[in-house]
C-alpha atoms as a PDB file:
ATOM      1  CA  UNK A   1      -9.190 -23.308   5.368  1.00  0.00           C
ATOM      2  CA  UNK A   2     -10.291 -19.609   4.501  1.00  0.00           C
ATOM      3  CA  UNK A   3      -9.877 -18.775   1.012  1.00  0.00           C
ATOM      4  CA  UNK A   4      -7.282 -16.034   0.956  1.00  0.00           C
ATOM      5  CA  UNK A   5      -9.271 -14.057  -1.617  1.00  0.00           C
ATOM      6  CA  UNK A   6     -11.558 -13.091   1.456  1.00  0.00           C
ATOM      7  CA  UNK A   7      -8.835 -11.344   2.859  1.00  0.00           C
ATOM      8  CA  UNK A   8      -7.305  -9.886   0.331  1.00  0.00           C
ATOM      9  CA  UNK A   9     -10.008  -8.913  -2.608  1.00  0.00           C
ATOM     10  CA  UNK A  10     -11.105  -5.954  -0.340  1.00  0.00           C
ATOM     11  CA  UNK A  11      -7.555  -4.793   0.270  1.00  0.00           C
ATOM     12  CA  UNK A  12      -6.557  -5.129  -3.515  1.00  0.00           C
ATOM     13  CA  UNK A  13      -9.493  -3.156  -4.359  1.00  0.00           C
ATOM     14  CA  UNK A  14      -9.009  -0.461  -1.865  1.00  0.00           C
ATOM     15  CA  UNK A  15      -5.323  -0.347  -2.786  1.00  0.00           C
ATOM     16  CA  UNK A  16      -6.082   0.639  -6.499  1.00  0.00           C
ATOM     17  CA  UNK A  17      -9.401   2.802  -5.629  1.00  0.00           C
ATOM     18  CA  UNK A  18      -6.937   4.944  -3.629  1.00  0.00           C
ATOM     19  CA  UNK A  19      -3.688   4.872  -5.404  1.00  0.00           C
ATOM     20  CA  UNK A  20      -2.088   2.788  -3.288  1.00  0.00           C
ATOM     21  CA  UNK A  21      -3.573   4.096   0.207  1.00  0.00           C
ATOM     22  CA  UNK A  22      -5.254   1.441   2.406  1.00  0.00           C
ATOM     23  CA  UNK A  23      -6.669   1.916   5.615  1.00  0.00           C
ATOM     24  CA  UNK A  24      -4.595   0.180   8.342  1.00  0.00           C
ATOM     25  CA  UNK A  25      -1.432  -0.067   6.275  1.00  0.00           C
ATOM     26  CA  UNK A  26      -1.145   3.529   4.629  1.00  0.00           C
ATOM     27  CA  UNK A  27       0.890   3.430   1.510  1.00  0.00           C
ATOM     28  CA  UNK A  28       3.022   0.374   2.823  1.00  0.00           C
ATOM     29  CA  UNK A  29       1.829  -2.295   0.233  1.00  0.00           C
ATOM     30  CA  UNK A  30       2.637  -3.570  -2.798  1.00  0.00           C
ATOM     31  CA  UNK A  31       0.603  -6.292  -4.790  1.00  0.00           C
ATOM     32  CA  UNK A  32       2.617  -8.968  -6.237  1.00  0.00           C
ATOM     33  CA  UNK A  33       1.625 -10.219  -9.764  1.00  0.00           C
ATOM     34  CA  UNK A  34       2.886 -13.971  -9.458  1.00  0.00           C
ATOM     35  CA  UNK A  35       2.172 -17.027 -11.092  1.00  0.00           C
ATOM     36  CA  UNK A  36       1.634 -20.235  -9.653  1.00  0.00           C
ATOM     37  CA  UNK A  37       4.508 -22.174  -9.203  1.00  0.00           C
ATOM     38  CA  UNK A  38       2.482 -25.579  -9.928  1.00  0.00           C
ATOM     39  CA  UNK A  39      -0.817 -23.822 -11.739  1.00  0.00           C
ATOM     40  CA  UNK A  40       0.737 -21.605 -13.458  1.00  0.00           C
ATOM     41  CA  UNK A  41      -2.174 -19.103 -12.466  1.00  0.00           C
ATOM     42  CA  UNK A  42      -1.425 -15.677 -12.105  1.00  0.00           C
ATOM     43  CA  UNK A  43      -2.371 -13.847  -8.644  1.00  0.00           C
ATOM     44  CA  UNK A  44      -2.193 -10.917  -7.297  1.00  0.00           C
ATOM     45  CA  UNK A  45      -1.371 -10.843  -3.572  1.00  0.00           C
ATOM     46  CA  UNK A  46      -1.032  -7.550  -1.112  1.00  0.00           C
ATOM     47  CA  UNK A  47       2.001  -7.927   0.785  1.00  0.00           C
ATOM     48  CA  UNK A  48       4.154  -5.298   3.221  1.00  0.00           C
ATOM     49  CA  UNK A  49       6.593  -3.680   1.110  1.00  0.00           C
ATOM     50  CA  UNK A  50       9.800  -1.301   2.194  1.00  0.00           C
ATOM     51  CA  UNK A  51      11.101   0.623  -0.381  1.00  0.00           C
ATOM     52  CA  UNK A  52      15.185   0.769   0.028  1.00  0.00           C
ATOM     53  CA  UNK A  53      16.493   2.340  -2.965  1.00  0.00           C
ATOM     54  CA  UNK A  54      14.374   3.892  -5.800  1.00  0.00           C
ATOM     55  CA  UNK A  55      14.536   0.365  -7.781  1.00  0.00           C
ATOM     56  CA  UNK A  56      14.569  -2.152  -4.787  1.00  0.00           C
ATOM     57  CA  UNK A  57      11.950  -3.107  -2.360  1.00  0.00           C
ATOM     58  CA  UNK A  58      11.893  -5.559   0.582  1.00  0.00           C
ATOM     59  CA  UNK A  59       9.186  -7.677   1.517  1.00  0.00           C
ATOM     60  CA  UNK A  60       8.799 -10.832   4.064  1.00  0.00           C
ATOM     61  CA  UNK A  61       7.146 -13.906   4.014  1.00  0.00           C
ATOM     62  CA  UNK A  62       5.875 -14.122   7.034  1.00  0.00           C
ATOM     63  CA  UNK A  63       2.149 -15.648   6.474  1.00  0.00           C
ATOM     64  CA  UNK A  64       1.656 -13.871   9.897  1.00  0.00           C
ATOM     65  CA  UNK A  65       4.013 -16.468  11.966  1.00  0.00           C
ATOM     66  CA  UNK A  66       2.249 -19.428  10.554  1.00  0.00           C
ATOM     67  CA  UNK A  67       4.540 -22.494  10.996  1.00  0.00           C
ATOM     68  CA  UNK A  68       4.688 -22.904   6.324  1.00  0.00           C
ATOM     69  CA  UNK A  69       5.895 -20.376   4.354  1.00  0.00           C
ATOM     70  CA  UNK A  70       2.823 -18.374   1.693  1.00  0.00           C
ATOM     71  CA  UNK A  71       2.170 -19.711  -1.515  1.00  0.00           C
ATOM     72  CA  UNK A  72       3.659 -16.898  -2.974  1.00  0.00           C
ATOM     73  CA  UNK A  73       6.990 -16.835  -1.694  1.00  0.00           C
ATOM     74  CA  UNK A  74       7.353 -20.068  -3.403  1.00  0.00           C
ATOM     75  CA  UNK A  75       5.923 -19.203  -6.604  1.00  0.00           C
ATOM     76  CA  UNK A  76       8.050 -16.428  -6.528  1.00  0.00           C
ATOM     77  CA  UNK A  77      11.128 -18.959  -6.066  1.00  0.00           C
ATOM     78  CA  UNK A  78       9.768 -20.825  -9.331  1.00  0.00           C
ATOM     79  CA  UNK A  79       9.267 -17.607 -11.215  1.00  0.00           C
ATOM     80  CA  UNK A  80      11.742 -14.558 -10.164  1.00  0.00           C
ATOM     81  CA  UNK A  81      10.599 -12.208 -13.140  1.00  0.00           C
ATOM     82  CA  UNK A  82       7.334 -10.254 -12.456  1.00  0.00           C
ATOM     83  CA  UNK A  83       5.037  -7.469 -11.467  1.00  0.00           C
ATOM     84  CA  UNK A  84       4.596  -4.825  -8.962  1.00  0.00           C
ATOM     85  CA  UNK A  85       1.922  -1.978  -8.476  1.00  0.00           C
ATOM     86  CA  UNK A  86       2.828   0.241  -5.932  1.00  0.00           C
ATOM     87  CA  UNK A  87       1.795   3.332  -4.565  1.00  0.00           C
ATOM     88  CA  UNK A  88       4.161   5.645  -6.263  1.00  0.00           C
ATOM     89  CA  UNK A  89       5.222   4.023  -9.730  1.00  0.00           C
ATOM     90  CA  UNK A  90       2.290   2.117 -10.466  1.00  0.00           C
ATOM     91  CA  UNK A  91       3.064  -1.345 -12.237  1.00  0.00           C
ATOM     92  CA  UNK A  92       7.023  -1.726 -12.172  1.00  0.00           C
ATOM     93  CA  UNK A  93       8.395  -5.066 -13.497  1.00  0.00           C
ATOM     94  CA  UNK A  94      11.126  -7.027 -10.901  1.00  0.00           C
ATOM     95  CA  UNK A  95      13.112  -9.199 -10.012  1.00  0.00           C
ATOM     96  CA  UNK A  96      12.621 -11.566  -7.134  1.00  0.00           C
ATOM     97  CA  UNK A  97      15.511 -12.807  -5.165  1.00  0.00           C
ATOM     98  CA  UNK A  98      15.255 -14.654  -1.949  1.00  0.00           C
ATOM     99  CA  UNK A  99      18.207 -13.375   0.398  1.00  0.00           C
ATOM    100  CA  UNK A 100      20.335 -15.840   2.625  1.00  0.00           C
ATOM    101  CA  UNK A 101      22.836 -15.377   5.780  1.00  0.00           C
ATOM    102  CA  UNK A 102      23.478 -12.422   6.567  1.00  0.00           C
ATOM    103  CA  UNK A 103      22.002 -10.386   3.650  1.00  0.00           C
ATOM    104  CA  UNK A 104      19.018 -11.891   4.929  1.00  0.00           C
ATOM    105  CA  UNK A 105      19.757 -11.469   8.459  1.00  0.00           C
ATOM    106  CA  UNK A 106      20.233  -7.505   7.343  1.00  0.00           C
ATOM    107  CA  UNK A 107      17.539  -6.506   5.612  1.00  0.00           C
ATOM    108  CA  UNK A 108      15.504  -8.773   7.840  1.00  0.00           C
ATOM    109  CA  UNK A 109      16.398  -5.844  10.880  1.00  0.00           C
ATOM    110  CA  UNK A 110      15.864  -3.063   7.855  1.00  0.00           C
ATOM    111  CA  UNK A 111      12.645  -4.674   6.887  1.00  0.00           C
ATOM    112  CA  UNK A 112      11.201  -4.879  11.059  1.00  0.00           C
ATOM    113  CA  UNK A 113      13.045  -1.414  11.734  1.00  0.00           C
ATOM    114  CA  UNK A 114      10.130  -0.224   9.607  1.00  0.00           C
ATOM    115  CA  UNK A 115       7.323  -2.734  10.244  1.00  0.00           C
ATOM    116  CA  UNK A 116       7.855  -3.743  14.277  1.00  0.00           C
ATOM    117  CA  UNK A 117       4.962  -5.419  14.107  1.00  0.00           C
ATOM    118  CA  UNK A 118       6.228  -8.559  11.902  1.00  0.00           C
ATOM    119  CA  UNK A 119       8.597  -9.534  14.996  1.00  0.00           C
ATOM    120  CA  UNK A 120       5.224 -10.212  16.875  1.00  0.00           C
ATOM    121  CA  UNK A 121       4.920 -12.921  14.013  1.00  0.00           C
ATOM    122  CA  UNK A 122       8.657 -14.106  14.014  1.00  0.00           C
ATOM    123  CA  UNK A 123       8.053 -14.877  17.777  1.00  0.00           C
ATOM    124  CA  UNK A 124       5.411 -17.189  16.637  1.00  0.00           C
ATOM    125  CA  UNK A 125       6.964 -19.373  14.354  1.00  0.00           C
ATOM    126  CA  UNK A 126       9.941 -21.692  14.639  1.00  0.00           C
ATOM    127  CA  UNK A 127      10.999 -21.510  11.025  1.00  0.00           C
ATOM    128  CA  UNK A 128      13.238 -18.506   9.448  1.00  0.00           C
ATOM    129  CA  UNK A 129      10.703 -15.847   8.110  1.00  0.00           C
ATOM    130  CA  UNK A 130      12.231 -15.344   4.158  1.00  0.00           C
ATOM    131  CA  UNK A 131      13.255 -11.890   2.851  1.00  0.00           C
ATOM    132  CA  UNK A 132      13.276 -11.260  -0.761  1.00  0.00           C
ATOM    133  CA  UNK A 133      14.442  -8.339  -2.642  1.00  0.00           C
ATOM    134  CA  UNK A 134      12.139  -6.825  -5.527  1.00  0.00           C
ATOM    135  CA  UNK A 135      14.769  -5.284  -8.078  1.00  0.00           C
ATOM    136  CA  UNK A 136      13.374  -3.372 -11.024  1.00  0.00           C
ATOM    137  CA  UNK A 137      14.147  -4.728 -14.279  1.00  0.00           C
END
């Protein structure tokens, strides 16, 4: 298996050399600063973000229709409280909370209203792709 830092090193790097601007997604990330559920490692991960209110974001864990859910949406399940940088606030510290029925359902369409191209991934996957809301604290 590919170590994700491959991936995502570059991105991170290009995210904060830019202020938040990275080729191919614009100014549509945010990197998550979570600790390992079972490690207890902190990471920092690049995900999609949409930014609904000034203090709430919504991001998806869609590991790109993979048939498991990302590491980080669970770590983010065993530790709510944490940190964003984004493009226009810099580091903000949230909230996590994963969203269920039809406040998932909801934002789900908010969240792919936005980013059409994560229904590609919901196509390939049998599971329920998680939505979480990033509240500031």
């Amino acid at each position: 298996m590919a170590d994700p830092n491959d991936y995502n090193q570059p991105i991170i790097d290009e995210f904060r050399a830019n202020g938040g601007t990275v080729t191919h997604f614009g100014r549509g990330l945010v990197l998550l600063h979570h600790t390992g559920a079972k490690s207890g490692v902190e990471r920092v991960t690049p995900v999609a973000a949409w930014r609904t209110a000034p203090d709430a974001w919504l991001i998806a864990a869609s590991k790109a229709g993979a048939p498991d859910n990302p590491a980080w949406y669970h770590n983010l399940l065993a530790h709510p409280d944490l940190t964003i940088e984004t493009p226009d606030d810099g580091e903000v510290q949230v909230h996590a909370t994963g969203l269920t029925g039809d406040e998932r359902d909801s934002a789900w369409q908010e969240f792919t209203s936005h980013y059409p191209g994560f229904l590609d991934y919901e196509k390939k996957t049998d599971r329920v792709i998680p939505v979480v809301r990033l509240t500031r604290r």
